[in-house]
C-alpha atoms as a PDB file:
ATOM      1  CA  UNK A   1      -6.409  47.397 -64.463  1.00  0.00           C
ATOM      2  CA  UNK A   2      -4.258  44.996 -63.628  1.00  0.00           C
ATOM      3  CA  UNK A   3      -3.943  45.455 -60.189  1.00  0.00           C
ATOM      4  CA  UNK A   4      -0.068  45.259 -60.357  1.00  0.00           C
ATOM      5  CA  UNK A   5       0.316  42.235 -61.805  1.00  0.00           C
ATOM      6  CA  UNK A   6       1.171  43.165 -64.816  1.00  0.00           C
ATOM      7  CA  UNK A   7       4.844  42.208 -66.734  1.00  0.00           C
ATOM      8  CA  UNK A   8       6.368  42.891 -70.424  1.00  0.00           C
ATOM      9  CA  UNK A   9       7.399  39.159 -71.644  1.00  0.00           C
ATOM     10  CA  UNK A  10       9.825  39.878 -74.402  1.00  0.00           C
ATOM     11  CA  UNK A  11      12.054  37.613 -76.433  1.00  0.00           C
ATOM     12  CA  UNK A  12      14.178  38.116 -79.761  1.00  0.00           C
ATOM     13  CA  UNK A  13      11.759  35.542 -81.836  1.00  0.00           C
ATOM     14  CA  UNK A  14      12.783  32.078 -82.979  1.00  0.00           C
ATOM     15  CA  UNK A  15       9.429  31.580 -85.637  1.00  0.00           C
ATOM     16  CA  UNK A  16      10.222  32.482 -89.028  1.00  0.00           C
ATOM     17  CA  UNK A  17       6.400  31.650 -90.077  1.00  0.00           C
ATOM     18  CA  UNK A  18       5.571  34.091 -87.590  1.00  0.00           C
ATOM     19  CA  UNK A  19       7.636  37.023 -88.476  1.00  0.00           C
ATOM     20  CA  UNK A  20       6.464  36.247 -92.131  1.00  0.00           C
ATOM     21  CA  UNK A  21       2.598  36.303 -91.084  1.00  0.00           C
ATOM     22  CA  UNK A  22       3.017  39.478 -90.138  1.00  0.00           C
ATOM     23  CA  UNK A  23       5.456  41.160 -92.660  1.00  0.00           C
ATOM     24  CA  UNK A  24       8.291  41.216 -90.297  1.00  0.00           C
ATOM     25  CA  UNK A  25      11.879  40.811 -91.769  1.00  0.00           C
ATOM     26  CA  UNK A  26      13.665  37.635 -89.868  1.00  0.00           C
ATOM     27  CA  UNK A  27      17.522  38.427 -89.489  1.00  0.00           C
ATOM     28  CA  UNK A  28      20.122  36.825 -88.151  1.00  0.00           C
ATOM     29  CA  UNK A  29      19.823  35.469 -84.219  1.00  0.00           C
ATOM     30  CA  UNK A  30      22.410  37.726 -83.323  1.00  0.00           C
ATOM     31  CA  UNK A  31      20.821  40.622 -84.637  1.00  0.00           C
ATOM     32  CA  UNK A  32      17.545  39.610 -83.234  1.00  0.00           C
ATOM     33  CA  UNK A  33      19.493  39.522 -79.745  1.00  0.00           C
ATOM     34  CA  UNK A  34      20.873  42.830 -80.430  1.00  0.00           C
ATOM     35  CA  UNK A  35      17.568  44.419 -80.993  1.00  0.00           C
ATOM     36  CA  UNK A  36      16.288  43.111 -77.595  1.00  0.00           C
ATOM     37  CA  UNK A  37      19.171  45.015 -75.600  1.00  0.00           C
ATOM     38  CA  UNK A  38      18.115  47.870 -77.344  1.00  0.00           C
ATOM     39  CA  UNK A  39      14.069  47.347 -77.031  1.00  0.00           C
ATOM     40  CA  UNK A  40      14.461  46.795 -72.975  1.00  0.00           C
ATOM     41  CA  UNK A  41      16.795  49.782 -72.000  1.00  0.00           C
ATOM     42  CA  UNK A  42      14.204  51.928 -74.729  1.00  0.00           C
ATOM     43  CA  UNK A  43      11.202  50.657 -72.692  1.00  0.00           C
ATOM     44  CA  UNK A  44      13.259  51.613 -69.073  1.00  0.00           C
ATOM     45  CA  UNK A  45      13.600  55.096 -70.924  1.00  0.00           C
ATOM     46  CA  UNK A  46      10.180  55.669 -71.497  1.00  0.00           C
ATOM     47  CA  UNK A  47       8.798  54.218 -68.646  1.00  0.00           C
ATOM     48  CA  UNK A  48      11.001  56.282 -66.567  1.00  0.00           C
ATOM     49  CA  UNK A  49       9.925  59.772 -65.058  1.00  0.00           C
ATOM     50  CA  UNK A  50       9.936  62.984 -66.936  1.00  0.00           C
ATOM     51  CA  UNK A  51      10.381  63.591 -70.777  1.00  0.00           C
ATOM     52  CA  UNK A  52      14.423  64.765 -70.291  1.00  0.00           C
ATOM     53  CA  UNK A  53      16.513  63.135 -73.196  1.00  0.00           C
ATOM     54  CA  UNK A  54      18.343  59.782 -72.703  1.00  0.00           C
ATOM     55  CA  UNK A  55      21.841  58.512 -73.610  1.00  0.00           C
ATOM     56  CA  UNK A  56      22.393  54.917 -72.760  1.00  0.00           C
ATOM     57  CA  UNK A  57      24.890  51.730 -73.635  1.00  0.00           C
ATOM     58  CA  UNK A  58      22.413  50.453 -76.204  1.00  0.00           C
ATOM     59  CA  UNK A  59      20.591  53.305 -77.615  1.00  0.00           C
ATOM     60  CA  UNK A  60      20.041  57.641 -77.682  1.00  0.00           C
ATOM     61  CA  UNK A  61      16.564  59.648 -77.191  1.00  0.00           C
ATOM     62  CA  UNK A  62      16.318  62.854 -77.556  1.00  0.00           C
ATOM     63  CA  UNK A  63      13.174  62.564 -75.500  1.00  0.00           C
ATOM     64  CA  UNK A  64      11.527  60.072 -73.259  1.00  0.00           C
ATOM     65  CA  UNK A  65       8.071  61.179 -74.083  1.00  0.00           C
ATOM     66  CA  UNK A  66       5.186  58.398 -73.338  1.00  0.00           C
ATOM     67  CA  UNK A  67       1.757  58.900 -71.893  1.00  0.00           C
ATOM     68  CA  UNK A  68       0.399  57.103 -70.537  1.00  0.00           C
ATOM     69  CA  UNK A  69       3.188  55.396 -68.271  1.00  0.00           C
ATOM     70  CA  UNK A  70       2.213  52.370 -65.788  1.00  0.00           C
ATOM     71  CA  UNK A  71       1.762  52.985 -62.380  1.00  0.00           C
ATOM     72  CA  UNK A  72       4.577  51.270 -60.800  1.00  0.00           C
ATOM     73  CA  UNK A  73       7.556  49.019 -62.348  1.00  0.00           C
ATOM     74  CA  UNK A  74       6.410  46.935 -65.207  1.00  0.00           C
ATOM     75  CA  UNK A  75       8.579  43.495 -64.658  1.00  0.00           C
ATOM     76  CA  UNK A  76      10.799  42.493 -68.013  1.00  0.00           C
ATOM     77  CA  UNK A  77      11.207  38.848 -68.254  1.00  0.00           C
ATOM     78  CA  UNK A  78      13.029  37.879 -70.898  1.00  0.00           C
ATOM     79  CA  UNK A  79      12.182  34.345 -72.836  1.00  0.00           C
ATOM     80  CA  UNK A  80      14.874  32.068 -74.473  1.00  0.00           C
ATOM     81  CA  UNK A  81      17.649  29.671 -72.698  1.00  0.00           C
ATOM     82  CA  UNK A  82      20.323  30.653 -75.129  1.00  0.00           C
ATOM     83  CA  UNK A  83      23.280  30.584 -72.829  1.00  0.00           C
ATOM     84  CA  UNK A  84      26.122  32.572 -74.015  1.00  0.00           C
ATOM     85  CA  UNK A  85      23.791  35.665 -74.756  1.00  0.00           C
ATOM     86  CA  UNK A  86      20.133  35.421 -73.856  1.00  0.00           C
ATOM     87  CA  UNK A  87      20.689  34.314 -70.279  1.00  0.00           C
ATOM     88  CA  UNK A  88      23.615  36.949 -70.344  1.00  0.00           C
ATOM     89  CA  UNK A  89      21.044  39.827 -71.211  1.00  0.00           C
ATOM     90  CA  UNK A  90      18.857  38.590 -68.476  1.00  0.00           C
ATOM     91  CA  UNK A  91      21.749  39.069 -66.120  1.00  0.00           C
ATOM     92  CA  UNK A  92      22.202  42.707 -67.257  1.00  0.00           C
ATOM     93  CA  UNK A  93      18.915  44.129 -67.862  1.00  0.00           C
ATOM     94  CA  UNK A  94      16.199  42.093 -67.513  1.00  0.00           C
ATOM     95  CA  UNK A  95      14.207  41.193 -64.304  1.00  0.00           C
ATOM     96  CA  UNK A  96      13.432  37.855 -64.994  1.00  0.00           C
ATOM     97  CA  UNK A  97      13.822  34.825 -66.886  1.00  0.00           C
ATOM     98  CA  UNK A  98      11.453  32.412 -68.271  1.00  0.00           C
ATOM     99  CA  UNK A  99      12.990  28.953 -68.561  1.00  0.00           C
ATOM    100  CA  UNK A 100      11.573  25.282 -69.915  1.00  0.00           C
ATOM    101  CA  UNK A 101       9.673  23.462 -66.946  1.00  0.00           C
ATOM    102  CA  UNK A 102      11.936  20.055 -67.613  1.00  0.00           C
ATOM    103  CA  UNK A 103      13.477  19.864 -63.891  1.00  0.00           C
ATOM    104  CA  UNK A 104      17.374  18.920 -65.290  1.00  0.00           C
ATOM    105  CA  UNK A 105      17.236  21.305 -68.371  1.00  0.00           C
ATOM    106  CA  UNK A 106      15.861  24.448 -66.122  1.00  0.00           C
ATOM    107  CA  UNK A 107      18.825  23.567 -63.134  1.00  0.00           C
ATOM    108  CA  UNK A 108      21.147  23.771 -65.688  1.00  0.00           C
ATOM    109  CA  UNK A 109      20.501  26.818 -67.357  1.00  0.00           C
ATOM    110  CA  UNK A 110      19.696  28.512 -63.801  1.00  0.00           C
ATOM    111  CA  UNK A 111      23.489  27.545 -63.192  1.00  0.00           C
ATOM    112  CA  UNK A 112      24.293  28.931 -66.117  1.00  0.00           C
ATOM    113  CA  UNK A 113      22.794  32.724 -65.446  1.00  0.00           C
ATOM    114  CA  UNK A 114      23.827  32.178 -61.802  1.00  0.00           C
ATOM    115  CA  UNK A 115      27.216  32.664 -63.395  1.00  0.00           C
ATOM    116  CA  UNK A 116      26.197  35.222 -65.478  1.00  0.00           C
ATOM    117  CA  UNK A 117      24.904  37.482 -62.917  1.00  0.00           C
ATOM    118  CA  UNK A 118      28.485  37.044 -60.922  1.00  0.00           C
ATOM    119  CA  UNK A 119      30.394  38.398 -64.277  1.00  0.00           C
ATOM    120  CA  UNK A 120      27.746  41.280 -63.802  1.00  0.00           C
ATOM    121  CA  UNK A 121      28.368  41.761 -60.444  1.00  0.00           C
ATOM    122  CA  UNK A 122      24.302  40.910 -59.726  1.00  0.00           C
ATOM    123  CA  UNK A 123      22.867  39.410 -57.051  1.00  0.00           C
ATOM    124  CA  UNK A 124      21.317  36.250 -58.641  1.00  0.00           C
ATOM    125  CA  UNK A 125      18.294  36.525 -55.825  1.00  0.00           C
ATOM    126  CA  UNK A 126      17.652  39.465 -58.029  1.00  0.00           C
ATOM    127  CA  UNK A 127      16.522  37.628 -60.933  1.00  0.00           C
ATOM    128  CA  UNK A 128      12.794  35.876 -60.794  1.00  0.00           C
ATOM    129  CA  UNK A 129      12.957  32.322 -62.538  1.00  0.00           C
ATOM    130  CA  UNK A 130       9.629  31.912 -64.294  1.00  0.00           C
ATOM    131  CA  UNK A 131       8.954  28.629 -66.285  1.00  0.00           C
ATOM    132  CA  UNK A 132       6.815  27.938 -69.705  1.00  0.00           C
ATOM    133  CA  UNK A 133       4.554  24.564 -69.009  1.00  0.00           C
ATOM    134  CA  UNK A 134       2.446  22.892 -71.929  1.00  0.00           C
ATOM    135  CA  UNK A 135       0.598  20.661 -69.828  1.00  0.00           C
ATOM    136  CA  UNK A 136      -2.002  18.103 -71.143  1.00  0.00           C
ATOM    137  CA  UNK A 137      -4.739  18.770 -67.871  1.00  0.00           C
ATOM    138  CA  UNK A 138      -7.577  15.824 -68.059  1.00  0.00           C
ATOM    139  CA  UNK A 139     -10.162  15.768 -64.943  1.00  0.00           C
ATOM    140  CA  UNK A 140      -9.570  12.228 -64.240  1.00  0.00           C
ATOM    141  CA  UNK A 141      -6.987   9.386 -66.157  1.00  0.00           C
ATOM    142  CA  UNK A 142      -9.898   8.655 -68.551  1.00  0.00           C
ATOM    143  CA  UNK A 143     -10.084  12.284 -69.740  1.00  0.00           C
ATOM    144  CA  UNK A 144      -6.470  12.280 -69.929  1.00  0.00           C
ATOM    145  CA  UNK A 145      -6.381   9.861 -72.588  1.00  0.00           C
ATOM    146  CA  UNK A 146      -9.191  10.930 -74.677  1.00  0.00           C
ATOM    147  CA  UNK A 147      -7.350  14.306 -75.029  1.00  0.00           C
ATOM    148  CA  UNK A 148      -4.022  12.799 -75.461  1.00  0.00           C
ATOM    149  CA  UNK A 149      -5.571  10.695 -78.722  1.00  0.00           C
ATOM    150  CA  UNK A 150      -7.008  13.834 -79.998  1.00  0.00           C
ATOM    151  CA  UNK A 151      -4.034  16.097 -79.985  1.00  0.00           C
ATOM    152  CA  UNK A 152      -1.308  13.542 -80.709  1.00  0.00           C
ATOM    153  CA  UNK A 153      -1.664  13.688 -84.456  1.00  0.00           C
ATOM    154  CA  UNK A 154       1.264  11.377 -85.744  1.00  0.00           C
ATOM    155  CA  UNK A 155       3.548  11.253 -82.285  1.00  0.00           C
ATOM    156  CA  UNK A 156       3.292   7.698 -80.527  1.00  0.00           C
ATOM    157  CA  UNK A 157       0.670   8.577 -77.109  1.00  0.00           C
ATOM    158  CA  UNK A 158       3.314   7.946 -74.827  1.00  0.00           C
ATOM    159  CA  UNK A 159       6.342   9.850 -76.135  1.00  0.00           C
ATOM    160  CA  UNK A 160       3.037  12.780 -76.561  1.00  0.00           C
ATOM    161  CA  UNK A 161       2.137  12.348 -73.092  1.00  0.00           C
ATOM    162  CA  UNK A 162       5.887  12.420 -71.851  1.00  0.00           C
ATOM    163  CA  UNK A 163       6.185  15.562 -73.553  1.00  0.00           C
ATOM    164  CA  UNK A 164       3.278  17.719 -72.041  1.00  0.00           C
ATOM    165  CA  UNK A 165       3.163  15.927 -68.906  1.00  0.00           C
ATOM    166  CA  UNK A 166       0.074  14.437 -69.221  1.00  0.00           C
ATOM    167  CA  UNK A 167      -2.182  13.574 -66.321  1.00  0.00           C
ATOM    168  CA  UNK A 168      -5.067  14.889 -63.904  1.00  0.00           C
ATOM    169  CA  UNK A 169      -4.472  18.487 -62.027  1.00  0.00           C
ATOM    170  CA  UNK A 170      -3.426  16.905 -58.691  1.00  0.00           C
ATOM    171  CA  UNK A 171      -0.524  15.686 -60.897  1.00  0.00           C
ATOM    172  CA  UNK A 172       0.556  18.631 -62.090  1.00  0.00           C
ATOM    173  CA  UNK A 173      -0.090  20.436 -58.793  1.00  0.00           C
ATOM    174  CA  UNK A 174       2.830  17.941 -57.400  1.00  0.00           C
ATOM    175  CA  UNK A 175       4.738  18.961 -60.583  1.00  0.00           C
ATOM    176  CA  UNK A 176       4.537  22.805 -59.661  1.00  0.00           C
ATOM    177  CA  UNK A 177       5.484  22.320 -55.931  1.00  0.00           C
ATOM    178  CA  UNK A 178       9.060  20.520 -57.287  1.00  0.00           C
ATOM    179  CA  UNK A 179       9.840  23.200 -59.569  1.00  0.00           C
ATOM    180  CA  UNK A 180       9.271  25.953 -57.005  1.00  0.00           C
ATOM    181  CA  UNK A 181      11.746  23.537 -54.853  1.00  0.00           C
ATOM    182  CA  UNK A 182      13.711  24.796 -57.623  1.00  0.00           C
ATOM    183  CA  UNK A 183      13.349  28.515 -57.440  1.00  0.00           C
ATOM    184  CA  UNK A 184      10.323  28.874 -59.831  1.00  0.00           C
ATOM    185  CA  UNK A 185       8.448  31.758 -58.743  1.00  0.00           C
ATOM    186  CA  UNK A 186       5.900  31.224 -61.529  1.00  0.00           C
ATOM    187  CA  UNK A 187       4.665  29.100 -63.973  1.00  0.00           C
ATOM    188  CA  UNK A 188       3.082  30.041 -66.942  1.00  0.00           C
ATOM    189  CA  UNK A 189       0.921  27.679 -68.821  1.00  0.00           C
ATOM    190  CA  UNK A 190      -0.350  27.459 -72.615  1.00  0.00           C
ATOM    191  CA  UNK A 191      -2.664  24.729 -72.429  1.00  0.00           C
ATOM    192  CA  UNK A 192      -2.592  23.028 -76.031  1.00  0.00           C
ATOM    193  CA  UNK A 193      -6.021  22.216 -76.123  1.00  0.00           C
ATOM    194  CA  UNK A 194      -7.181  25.320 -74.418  1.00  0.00           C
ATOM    195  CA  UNK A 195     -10.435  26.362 -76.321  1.00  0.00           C
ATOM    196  CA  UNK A 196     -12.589  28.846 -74.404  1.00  0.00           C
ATOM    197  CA  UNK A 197     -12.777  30.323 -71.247  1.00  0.00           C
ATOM    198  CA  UNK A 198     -14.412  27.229 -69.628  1.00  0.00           C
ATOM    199  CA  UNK A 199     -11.682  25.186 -70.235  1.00  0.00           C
ATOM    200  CA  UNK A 200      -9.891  26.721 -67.462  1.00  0.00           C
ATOM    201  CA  UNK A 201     -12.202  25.268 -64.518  1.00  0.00           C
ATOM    202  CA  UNK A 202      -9.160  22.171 -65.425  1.00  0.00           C
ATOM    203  CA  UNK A 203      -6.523  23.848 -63.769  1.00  0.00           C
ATOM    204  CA  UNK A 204      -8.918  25.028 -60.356  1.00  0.00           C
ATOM    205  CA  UNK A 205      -7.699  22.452 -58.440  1.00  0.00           C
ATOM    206  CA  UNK A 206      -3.842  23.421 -59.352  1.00  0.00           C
ATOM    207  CA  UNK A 207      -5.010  26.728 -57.507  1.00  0.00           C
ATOM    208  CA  UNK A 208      -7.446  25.179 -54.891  1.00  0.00           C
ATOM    209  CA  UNK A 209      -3.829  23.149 -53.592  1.00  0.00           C
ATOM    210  CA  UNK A 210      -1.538  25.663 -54.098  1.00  0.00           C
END
């Protein structure tokens, strides 16, 4: 259906309201980091050919049984900046990482698994860099404001703006090329006032300039 583009984004939770909403214990982070070792190398069993048991670092199958599989290799990228583990993981199982979109935060913590890949013994080129944006996307400066007035709630409009970038797609277009300068190979964007479908005709011209 997908074509090929699809990925498994996976992460070991950070929302306690979340985990509560859906009756979903909250432990400690290091067990939550644990379980993500063990959910990626399960998910490499069972995508894997063939229904042959599995013994591996992190967890034992006596069969790999799942129907149906994907077509071809399902990307893991892994979300979180934590650095002494979840970039670590990243490093050693995952096939990408998805990092904040502020340019000085995301250098440093590509440094950071750039490191952890050489403890590995991984090829750091190996590893796509991904990058979660929360961009405020108005059609002109004018738009841009309204929105920002709407969605600021109690934040100050200019530290709210700051935050999510605020401004017209051509800005954020400029914005996109800089962190690709960076080795972002995608960005991923949650639009905070994303509403319906139509919405996205805001972000065309991010597309129509590449």
């Amino acid at each position: 259906m997908s074509g090929g583009r699809a990925f498994c984004g996976l992460g070991a939770g950070w929302w306690l309201r979340e985990h509560q909403a859906y009756g979903l214990d909250f432990p400690a982070a290091g067990e939550r980091l644990d379980r993500l070792q063990v959910t990626i190398e399960t998910l490499r069993a069972l995508w894997a050919p063939g229904t042959k048991a599995y013994n591996g670092r992190y967890v034992r199958l006596p069969e790999t049984t799942c129907y149906p599989r994907p077509v071809g290799d399902v990307p893991i990228i892994v979300g979180g900046s934590g650095e002494r583990r979840t970039l670590r993981i990243v490093a050693e199982q995952a096939d990408g990482a998805n990092l904040p979109s502020n340019p000085k935060t995301l250098l440093k913590k590509i440094g950071i698994l750039h490191e952890h890949c050489a403890a590995v013994g991984r090829d750091p080129e190996t590893v796509e860099i991904t990058a979660l944006d929360l961009p405020i996307i108005g059609t002109d400066r004018e738009d841009v404001a309204v929105r920002i007035e709407r969605l600021r709630g109690r934040t100050p409009a200019a530290a709210f703006a700051a935050r999510h970038h605020a401004g017209p797609a051509d800005d954020h277009a400029r914005r996109y090329r800089e962190l690709a300068a960076l080795g972002v190979g995608t960005v991923f964007l949650s639009l905070p006032d994303l509403a319906g479908a139509d919405d996205l005709s805001r972000c065309a011209p991010l597309f129509e300039r590449g």
